[in-house]
C-alpha atoms as a PDB file:
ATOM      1  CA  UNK A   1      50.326  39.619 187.674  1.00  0.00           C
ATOM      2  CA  UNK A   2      48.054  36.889 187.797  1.00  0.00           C
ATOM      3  CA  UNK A   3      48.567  33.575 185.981  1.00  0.00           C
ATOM      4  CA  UNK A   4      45.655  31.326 184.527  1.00  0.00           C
ATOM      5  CA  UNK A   5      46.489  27.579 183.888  1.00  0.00           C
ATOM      6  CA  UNK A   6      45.495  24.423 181.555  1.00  0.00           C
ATOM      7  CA  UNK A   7      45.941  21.072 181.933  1.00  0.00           C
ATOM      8  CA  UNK A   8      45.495  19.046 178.515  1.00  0.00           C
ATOM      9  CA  UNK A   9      46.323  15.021 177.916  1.00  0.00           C
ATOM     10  CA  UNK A  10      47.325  13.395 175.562  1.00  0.00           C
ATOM     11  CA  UNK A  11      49.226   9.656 174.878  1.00  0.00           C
ATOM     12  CA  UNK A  12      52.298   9.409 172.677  1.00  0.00           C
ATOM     13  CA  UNK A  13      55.227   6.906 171.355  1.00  0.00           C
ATOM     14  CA  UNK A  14      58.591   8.075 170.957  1.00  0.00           C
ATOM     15  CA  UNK A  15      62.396   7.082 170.833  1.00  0.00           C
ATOM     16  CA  UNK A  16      64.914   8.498 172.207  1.00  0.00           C
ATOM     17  CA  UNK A  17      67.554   7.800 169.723  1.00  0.00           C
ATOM     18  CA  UNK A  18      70.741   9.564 168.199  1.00  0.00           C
ATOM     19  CA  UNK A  19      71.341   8.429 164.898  1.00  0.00           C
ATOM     20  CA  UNK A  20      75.375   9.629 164.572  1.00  0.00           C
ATOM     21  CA  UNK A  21      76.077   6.787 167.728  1.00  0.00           C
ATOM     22  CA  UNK A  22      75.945   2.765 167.499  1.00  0.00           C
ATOM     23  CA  UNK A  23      72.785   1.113 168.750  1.00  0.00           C
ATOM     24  CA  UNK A  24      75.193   0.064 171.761  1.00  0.00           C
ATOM     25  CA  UNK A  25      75.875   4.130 172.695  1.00  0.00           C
ATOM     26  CA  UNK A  26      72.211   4.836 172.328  1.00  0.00           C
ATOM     27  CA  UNK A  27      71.266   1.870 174.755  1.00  0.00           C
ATOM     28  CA  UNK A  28      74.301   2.692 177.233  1.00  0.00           C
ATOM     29  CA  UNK A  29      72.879   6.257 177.167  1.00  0.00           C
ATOM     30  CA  UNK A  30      68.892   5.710 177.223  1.00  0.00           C
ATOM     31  CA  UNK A  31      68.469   2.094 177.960  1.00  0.00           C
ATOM     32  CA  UNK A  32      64.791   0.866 177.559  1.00  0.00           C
ATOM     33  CA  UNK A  33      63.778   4.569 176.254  1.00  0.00           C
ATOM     34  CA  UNK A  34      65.913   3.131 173.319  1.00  0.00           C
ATOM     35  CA  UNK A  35      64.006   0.920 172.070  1.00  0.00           C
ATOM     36  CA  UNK A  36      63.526   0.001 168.399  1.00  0.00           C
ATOM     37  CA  UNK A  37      59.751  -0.879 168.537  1.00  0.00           C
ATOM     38  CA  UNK A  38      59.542   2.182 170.359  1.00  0.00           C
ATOM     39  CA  UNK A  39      57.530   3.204 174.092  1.00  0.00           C
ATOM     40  CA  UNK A  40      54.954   5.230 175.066  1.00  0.00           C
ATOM     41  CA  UNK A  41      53.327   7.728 177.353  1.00  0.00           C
ATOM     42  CA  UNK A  42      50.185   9.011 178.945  1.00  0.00           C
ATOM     43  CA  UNK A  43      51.795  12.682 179.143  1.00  0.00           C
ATOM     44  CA  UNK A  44      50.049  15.445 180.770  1.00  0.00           C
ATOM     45  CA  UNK A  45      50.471  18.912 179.518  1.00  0.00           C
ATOM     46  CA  UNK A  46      50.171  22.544 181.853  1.00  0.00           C
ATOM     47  CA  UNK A  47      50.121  25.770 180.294  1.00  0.00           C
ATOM     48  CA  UNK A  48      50.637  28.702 182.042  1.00  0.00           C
ATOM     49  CA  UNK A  49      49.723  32.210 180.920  1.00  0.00           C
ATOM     50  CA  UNK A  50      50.106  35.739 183.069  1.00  0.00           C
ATOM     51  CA  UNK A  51      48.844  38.816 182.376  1.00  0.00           C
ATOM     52  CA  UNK A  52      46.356  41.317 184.210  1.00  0.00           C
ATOM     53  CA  UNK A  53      42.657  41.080 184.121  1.00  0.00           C
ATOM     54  CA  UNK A  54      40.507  42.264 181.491  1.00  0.00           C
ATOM     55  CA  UNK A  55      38.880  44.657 182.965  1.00  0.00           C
ATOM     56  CA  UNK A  56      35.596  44.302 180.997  1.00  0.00           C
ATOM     57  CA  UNK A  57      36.060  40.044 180.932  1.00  0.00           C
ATOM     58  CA  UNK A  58      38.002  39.583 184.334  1.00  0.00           C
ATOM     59  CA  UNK A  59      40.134  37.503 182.407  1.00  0.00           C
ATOM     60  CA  UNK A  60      43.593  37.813 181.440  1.00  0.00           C
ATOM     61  CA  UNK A  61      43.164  34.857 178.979  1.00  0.00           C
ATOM     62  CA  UNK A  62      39.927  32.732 178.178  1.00  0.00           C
ATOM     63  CA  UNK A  63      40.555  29.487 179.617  1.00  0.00           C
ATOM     64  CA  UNK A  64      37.976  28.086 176.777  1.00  0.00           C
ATOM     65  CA  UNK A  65      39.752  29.961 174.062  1.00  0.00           C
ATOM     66  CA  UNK A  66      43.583  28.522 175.341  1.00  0.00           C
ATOM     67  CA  UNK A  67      41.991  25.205 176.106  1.00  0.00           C
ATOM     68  CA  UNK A  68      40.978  24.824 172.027  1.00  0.00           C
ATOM     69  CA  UNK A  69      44.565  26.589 170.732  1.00  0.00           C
ATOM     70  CA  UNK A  70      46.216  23.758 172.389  1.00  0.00           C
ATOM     71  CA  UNK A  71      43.973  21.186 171.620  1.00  0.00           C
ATOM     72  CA  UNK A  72      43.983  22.455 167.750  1.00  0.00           C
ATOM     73  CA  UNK A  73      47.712  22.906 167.647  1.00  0.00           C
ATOM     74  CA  UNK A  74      49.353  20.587 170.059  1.00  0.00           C
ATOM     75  CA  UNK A  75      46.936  18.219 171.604  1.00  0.00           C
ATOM     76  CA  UNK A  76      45.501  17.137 167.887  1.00  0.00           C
ATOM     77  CA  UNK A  77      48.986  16.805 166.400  1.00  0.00           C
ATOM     78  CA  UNK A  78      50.596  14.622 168.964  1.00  0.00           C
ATOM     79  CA  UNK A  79      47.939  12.755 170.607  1.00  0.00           C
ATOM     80  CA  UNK A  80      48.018   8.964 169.813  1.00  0.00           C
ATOM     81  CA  UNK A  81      50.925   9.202 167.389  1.00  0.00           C
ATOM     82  CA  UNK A  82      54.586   8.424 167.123  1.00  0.00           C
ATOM     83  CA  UNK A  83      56.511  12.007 168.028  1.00  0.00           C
ATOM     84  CA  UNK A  84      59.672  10.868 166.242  1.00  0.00           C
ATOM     85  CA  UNK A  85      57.611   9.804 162.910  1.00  0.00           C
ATOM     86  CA  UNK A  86      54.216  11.323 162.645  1.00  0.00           C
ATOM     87  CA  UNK A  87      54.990  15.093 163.956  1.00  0.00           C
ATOM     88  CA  UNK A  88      56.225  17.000 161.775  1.00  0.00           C
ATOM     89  CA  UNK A  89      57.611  19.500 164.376  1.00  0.00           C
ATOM     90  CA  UNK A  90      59.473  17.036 165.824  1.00  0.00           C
ATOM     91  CA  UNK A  91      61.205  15.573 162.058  1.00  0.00           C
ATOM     92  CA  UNK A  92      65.448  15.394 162.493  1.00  0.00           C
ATOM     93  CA  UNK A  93      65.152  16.064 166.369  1.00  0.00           C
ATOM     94  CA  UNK A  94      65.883  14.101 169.414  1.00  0.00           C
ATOM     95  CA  UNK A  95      62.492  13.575 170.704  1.00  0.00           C
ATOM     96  CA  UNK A  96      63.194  14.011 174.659  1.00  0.00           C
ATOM     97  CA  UNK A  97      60.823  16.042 177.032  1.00  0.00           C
ATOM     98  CA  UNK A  98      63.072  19.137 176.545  1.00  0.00           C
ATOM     99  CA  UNK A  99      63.191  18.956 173.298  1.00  0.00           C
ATOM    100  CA  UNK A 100      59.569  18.874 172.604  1.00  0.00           C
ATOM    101  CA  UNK A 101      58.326  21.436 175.824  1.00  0.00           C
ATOM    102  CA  UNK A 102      60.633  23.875 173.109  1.00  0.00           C
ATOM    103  CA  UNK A 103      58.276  23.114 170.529  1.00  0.00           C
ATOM    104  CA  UNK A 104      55.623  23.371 172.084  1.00  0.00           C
ATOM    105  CA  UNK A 105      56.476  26.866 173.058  1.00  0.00           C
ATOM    106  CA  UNK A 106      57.325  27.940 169.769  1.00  0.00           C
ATOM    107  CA  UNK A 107      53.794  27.272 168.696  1.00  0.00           C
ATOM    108  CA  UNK A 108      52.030  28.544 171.352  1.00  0.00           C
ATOM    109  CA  UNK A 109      53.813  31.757 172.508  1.00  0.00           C
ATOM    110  CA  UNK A 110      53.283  33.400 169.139  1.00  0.00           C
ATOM    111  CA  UNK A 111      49.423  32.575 169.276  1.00  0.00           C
ATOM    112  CA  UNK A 112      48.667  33.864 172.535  1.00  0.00           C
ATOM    113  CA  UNK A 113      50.621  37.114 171.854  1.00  0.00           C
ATOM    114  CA  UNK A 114      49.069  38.106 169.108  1.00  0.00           C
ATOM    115  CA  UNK A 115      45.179  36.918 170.438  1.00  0.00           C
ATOM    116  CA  UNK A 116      45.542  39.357 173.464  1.00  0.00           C
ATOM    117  CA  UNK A 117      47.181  42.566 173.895  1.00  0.00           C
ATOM    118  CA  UNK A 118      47.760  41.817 177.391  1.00  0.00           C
ATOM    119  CA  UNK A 119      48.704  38.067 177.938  1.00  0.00           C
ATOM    120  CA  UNK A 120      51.820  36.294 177.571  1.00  0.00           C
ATOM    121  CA  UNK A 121      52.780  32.733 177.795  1.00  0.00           C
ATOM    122  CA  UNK A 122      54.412  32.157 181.395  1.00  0.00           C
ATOM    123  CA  UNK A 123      55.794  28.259 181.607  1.00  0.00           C
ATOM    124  CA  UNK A 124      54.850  25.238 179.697  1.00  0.00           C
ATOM    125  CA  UNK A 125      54.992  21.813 182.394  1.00  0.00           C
ATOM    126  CA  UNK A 126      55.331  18.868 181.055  1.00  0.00           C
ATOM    127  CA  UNK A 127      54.471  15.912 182.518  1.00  0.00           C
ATOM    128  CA  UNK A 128      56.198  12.743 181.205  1.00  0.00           C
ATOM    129  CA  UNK A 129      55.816   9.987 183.972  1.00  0.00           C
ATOM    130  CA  UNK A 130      55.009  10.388 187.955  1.00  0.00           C
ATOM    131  CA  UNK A 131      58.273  10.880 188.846  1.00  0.00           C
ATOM    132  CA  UNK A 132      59.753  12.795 185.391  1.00  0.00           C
ATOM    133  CA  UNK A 133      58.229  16.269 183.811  1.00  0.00           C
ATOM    134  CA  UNK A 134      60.132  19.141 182.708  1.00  0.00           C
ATOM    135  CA  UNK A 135      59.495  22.657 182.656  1.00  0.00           C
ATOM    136  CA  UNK A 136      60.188  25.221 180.343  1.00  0.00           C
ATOM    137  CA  UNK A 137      59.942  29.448 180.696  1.00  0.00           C
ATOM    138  CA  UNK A 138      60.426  30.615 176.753  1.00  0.00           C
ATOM    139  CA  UNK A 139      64.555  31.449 178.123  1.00  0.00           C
END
């Protein structure tokens, strides 16, 4: 098994927010991350396929090809926007890391399936800050 990787960027606001508790439960719970005016990232985003080599390409997944399915249906639809307003993937849900590494995976794990007969999508990574990313296998 051999696993091919891509790292994409992209910058984002978001809130992390419940609406069913009081604005005092939802700062006790995510302090600044609470904030009305909201707060933003500069997030970095791994993808991770497996598979075995072509053995005509030597690829078991175009690096090109993934690089433009996530920029064409991630990258494009979060970069520079608000995730809680302006995604629509993300409308009615809590817009935390794990939340949205889910997401992510629903789009992308259908797409690469059916665009090879031999690779699979392995992990999505997630960066959020130096210190906080969060990683997600498709279980």
């Amino acid at each position: 098994m051999v696993h091919v990787i891509r790292k994409e960027h992209f910058n984002a606001a978001h809130r992390l927010f419940n609406p069913n508790w009081s604005e005092e439960k939802n700062d006790e719970v995510f302090g600044p991350c609470a904030n009305k005016n909201w707060h933003g990232h500069n997030f970095e985003l791994i993808v991770t396929v497996k598979g075995q080599p072509d053995p005509e390409t030597g690829f078991v997944y175009d690096l090109k090809e993934l690089g433009d399915l996530i920029k064409k249906e991630i990258i494009d639809k979060v970069d520079h926007k608000n995730l809680n307003v302006d995604v629509d993937f993300m409308f009615g849900k809590m817009c935390s890391c794990e939340i949205l590494v889910v997401e992510f995976w629903k789009i992308l794990a259908p797409k690469i399936a059916s665009s090879s007969s031999n690779a699979k999508l392995h992990k999505i990574h997630l960066i959020e800050t130096q210190k906080n990313s969060v990683e997600y296998f498709g279980e």
